[in-house]
N, C-alpha and C. Protein backbone atom coordinates (compact mmCIF):
# COMPACT_ATOMS: atom_id res chain seq x y z
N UNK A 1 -22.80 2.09 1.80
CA UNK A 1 -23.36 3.31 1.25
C UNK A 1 -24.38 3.90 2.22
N UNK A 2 -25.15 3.30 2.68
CA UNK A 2 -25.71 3.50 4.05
C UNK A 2 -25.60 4.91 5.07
N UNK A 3 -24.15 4.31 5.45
CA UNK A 3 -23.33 5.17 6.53
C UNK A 3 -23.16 6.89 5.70
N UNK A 4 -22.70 6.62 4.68
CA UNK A 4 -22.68 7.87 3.94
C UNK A 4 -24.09 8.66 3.31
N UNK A 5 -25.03 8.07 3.19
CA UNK A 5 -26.66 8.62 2.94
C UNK A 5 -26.71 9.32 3.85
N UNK A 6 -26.30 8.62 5.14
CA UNK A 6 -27.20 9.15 6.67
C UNK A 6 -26.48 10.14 7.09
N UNK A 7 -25.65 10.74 6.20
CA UNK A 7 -24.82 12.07 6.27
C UNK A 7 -25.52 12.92 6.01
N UNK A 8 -26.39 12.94 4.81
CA UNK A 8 -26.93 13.98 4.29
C UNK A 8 -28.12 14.57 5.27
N UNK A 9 -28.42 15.80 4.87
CA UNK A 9 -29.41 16.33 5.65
C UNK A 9 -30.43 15.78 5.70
N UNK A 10 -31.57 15.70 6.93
CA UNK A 10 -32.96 14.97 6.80
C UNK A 10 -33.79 14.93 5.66
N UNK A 11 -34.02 16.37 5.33
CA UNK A 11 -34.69 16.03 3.92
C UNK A 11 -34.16 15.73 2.35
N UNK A 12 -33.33 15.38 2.59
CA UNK A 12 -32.23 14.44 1.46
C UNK A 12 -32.31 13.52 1.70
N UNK A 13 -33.54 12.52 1.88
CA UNK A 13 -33.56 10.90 2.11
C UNK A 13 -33.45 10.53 0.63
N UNK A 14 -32.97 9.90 0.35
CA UNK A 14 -32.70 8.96 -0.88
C UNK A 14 -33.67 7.86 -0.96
N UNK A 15 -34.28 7.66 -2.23
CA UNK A 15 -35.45 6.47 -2.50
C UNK A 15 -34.39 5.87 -3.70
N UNK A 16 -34.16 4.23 -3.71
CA UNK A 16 -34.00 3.71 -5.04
C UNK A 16 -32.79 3.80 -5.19
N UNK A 17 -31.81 4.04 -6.46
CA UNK A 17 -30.23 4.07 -6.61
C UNK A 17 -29.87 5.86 -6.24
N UNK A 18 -28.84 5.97 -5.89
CA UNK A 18 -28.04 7.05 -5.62
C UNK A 18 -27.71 7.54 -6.82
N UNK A 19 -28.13 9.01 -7.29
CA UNK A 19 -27.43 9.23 -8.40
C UNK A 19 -26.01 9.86 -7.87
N UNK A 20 -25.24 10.61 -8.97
CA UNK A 20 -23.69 10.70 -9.12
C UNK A 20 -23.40 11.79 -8.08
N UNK A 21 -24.84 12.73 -8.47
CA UNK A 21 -24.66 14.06 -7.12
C UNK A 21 -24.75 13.64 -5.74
N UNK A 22 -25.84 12.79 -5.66
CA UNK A 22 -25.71 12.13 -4.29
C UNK A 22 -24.42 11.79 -4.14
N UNK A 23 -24.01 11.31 -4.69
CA UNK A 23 -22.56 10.46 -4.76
C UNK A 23 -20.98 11.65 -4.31
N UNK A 24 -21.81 12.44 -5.23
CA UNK A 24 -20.49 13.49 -4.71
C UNK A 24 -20.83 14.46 -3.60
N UNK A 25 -22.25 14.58 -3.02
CA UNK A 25 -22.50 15.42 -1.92
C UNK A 25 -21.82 14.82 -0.29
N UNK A 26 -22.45 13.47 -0.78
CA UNK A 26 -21.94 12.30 0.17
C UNK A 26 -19.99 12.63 0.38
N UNK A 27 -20.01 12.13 -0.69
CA UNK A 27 -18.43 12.43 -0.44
C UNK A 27 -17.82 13.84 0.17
N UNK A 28 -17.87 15.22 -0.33
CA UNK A 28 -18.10 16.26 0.18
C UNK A 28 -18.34 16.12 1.70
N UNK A 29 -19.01 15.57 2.51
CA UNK A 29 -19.91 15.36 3.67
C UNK A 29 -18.91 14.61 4.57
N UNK A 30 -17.91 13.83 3.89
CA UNK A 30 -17.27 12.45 4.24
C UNK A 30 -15.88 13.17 4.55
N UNK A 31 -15.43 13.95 4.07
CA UNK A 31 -14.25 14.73 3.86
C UNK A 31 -14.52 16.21 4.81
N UNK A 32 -15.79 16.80 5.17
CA UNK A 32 -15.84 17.51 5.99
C UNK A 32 -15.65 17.57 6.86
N UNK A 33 -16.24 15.92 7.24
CA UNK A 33 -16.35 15.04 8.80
C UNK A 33 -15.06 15.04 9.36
N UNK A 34 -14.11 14.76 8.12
CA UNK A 34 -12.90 13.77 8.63
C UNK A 34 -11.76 14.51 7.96
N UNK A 35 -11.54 16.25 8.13
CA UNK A 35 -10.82 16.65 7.12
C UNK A 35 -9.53 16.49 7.09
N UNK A 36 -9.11 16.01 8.00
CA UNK A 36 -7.52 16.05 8.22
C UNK A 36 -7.11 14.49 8.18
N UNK A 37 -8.10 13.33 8.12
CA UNK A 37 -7.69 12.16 8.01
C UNK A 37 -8.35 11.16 6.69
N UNK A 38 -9.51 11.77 6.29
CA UNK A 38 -9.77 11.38 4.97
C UNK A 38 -9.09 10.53 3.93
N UNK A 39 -7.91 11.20 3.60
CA UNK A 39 -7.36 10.37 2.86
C UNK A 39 -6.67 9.45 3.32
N UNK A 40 -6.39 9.74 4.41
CA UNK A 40 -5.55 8.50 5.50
C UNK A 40 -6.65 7.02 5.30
N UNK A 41 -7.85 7.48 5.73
CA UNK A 41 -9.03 6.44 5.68
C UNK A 41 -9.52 6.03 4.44
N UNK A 42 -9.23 6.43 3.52
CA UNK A 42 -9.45 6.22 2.29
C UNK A 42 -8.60 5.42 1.56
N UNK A 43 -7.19 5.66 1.72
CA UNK A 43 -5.84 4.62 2.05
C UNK A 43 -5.89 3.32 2.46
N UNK A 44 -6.34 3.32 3.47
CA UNK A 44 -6.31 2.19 4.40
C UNK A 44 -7.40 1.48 3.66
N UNK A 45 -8.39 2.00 3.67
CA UNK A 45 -9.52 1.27 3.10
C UNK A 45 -9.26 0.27 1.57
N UNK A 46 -8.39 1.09 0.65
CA UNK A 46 -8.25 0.51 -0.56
C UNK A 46 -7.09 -0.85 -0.16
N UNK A 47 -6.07 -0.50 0.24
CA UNK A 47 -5.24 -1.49 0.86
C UNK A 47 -6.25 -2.73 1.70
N UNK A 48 -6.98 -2.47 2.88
CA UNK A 48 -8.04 -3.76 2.88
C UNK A 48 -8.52 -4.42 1.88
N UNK A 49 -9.19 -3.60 1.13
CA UNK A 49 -9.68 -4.44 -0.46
C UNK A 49 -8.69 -5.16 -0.74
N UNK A 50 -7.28 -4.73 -1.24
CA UNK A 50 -6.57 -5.60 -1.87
C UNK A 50 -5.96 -6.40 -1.33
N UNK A 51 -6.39 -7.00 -0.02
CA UNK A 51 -5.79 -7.74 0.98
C UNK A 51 -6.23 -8.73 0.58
N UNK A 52 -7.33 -8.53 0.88
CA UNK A 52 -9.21 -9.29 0.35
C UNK A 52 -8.84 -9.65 -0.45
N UNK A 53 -8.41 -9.55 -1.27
CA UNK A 53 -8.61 -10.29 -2.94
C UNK A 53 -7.17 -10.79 -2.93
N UNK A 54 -6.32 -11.34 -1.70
CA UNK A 54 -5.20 -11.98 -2.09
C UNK A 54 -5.09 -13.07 -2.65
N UNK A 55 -6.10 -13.83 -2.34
CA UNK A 55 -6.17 -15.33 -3.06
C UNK A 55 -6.27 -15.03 -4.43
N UNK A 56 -6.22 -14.14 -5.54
CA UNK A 56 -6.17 -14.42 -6.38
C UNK A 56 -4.99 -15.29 -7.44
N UNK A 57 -4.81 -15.20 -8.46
CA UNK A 57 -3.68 -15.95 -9.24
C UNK A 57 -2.37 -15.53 -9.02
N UNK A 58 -1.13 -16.29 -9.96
CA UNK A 58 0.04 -15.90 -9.59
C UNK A 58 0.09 -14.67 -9.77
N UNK A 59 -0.58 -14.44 -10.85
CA UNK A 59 -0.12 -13.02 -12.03
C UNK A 59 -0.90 -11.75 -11.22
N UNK A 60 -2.07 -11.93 -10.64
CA UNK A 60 -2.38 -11.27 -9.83
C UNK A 60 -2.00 -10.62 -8.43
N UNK A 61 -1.05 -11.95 -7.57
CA UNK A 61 -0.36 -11.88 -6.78
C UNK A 61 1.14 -10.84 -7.05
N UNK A 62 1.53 -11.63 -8.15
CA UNK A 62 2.73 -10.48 -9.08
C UNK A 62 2.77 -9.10 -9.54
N UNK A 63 1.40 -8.49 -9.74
CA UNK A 63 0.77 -7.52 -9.65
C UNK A 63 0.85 -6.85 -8.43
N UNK A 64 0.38 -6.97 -7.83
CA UNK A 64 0.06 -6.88 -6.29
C UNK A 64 1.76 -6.44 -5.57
N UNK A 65 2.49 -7.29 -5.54
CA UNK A 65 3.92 -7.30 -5.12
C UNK A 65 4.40 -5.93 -6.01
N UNK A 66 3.99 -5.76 -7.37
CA UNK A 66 4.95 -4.92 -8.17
C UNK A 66 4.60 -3.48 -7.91
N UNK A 67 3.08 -3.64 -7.88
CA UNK A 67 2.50 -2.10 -7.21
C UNK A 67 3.05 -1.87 -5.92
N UNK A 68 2.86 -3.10 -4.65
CA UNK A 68 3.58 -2.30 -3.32
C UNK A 68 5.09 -2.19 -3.51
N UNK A 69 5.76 -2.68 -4.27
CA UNK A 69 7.02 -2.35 -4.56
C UNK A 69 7.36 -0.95 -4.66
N UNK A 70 6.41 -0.44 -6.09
CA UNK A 70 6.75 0.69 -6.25
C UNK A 70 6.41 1.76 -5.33
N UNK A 71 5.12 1.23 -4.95
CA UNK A 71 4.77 2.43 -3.94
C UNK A 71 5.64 2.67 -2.49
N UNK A 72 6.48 1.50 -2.25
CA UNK A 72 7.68 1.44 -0.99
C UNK A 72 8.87 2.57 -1.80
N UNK A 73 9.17 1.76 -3.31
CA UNK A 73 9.96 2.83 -3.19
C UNK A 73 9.94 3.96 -3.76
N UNK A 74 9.10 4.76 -3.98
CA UNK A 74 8.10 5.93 -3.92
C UNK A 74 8.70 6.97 -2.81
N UNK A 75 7.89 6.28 -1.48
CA UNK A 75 7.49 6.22 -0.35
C UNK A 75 9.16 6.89 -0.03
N UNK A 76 9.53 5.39 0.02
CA UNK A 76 11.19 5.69 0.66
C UNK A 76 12.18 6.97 0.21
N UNK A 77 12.17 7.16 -1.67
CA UNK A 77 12.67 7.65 -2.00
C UNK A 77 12.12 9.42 -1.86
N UNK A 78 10.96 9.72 -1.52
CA UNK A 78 10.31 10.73 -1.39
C UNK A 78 10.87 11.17 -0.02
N UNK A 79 11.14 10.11 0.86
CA UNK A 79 11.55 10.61 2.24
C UNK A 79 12.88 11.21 2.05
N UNK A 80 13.58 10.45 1.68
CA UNK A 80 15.10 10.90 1.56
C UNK A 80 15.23 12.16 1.00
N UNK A 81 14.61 12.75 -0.40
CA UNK A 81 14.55 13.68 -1.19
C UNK A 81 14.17 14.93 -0.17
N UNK A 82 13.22 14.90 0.16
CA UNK A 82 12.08 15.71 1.21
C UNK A 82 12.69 16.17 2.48
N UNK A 83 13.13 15.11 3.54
CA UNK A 83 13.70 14.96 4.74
C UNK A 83 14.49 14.37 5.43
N UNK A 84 15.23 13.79 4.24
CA UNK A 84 16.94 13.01 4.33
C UNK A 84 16.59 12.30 5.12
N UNK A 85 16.10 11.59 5.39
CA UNK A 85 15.39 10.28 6.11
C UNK A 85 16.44 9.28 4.87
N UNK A 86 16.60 8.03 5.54
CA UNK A 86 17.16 6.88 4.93
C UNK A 86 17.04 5.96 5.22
N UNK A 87 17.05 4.70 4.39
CA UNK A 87 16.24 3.47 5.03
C UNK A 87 16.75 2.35 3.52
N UNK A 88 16.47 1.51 4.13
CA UNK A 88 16.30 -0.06 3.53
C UNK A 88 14.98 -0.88 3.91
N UNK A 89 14.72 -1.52 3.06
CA UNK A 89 13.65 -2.88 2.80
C UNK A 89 13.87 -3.71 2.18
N UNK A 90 13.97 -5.40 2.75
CA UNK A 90 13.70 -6.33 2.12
C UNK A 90 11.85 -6.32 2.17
N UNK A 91 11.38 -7.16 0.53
CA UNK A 91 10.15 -7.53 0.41
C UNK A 91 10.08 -8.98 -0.19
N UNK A 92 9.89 -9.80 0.53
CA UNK A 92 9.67 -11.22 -0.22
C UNK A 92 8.05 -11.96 0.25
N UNK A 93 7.74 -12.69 -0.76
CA UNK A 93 6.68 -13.45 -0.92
C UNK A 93 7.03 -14.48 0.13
N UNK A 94 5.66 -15.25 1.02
CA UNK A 94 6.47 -15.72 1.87
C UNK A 94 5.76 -17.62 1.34
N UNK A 95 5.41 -17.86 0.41
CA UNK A 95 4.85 -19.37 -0.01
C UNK A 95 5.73 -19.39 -0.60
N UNK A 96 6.62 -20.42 -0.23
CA UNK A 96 7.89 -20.89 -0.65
C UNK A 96 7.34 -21.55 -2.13
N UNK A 97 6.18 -22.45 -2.51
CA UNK A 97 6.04 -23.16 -3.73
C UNK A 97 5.75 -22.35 -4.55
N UNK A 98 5.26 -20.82 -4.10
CA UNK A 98 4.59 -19.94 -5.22
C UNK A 98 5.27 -18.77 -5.50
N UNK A 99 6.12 -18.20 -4.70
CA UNK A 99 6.55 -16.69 -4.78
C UNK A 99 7.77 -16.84 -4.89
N UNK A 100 8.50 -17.66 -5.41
CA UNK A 100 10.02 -17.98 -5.39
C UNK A 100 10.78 -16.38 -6.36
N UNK A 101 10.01 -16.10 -7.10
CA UNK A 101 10.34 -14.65 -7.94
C UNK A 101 9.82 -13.67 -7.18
N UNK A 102 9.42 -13.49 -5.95
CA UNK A 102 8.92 -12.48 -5.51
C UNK A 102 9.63 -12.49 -4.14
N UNK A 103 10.66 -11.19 -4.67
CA UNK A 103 11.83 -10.72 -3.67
C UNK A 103 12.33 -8.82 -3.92
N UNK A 104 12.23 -8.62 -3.33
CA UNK A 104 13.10 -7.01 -3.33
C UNK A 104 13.83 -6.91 -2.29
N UNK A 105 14.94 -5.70 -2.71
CA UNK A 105 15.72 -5.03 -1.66
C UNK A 105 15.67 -3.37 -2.38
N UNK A 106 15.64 -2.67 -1.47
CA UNK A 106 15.47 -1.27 -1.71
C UNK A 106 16.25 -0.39 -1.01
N UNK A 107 17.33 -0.04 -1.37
CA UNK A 107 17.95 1.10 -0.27
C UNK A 107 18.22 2.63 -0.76
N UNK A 108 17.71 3.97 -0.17
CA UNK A 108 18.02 5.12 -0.54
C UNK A 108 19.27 5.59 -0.39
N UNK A 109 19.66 6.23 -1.35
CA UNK A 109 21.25 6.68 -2.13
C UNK A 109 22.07 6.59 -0.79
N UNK A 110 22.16 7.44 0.31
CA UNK A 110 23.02 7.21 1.50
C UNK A 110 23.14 5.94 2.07
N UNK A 111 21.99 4.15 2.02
CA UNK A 111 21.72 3.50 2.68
C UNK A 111 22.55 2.44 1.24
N UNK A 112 22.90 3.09 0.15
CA UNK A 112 23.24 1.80 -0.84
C UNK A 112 24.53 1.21 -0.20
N UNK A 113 24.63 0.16 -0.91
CA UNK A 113 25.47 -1.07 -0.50
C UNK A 113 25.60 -1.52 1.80
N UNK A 114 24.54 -0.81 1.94
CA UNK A 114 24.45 -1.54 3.58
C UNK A 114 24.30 -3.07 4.00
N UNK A 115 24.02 -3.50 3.02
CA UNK A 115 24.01 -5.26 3.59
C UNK A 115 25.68 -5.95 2.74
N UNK A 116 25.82 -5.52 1.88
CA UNK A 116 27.36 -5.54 1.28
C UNK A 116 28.28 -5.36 2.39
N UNK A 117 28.13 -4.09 3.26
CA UNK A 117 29.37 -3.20 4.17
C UNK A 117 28.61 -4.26 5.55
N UNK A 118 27.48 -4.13 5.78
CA UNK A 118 27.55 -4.59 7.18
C UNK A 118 26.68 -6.40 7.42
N UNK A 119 26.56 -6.81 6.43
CA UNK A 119 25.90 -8.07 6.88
C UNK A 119 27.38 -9.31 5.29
N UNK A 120 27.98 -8.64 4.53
CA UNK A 120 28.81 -9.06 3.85
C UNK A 120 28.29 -9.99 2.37
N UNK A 121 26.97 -9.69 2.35
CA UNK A 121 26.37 -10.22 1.65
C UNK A 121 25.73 -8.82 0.34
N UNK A 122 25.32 -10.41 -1.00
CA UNK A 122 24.78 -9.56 -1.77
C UNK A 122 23.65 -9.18 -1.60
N UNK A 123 22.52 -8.30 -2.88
CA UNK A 123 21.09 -8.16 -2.33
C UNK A 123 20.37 -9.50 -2.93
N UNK A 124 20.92 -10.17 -3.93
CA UNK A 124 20.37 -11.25 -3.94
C UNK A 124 20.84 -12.51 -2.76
N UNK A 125 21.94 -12.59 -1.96
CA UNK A 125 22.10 -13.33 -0.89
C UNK A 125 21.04 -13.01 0.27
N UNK A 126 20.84 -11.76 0.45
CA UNK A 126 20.06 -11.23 1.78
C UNK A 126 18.36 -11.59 1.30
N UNK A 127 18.22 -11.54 0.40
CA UNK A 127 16.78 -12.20 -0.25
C UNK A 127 16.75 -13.65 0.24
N UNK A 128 17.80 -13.87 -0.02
CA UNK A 128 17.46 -15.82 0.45
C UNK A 128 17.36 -15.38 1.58
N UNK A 129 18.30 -15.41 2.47
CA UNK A 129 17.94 -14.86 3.99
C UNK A 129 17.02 -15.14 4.49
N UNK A 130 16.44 -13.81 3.88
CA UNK A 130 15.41 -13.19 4.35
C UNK A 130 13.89 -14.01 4.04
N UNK A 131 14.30 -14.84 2.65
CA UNK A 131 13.11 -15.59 2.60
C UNK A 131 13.29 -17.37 3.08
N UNK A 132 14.37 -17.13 3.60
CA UNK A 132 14.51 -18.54 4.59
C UNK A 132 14.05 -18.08 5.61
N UNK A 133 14.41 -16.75 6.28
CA UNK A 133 13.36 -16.24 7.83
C UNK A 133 11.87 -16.61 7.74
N UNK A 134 11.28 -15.86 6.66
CA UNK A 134 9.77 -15.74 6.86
C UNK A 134 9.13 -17.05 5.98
């Protein structure tokens, strides 16, 4: 919070807790600085946090997997829609004693059945695979 105080103008020193305006001038200030990458950095930043807190439980870990899931295929499916971009992802957990349920395959409408046509396998075969690789 620091880094963002020392944004504000000189005579805007802050004594004690930050109230909410501080809070949103700061921010304002943060987004001026950085207008075209802001949310890029703001992104990145929340993704560190939840890196950070990987050691948590299974169910937490399961969490974790189900949100970047969706947000891959989000991501993926937004491309295709948008800019006919096409693609596939495997996602597997890689602690063999703990993540044995934590596997995806994702392919956009032009990219379906690609491990069927070119590797001859299912998407649950290419999961083992893939989690015998990593």
């Amino acid at each position: 919070m620091d880094r963002e105080l020392a944004r504000l103008p000189k005579g805007d020193q802050v004594a004690g807790t930050p109230t909410a305006d501080i809070h949103k001038r700061c921010f304002s200030l943060f987004k001026e600085e950085y207008k075209d990458t802001y949310l890029t950095i703001l992104e990145t930043w929340k993704e560190v946090k939840e890196l950070e807190n990987m050691g948590g439980t299974v169910a937490q870990w399961q969490q974790l997997f189900d949100k970047t899931k969706r947000n891959l295929n989000h991501t993926f499916t937004a491309l295709s829609k948008a800019h006919g971009f096409e693609g596939t992802y495997l996602l597997a957990g890689h602690v063999v004693n703990q993540d044995g349920g934590l596997g995806h395959v994702f392919m956009t409408p032009s990219a379906e059945r690609f491990f069927a046509e070119c590797c001859c396998t299912s998407d649950d075969e290419i999961i083992g695979h893939f989690k015998a690789h990593v």
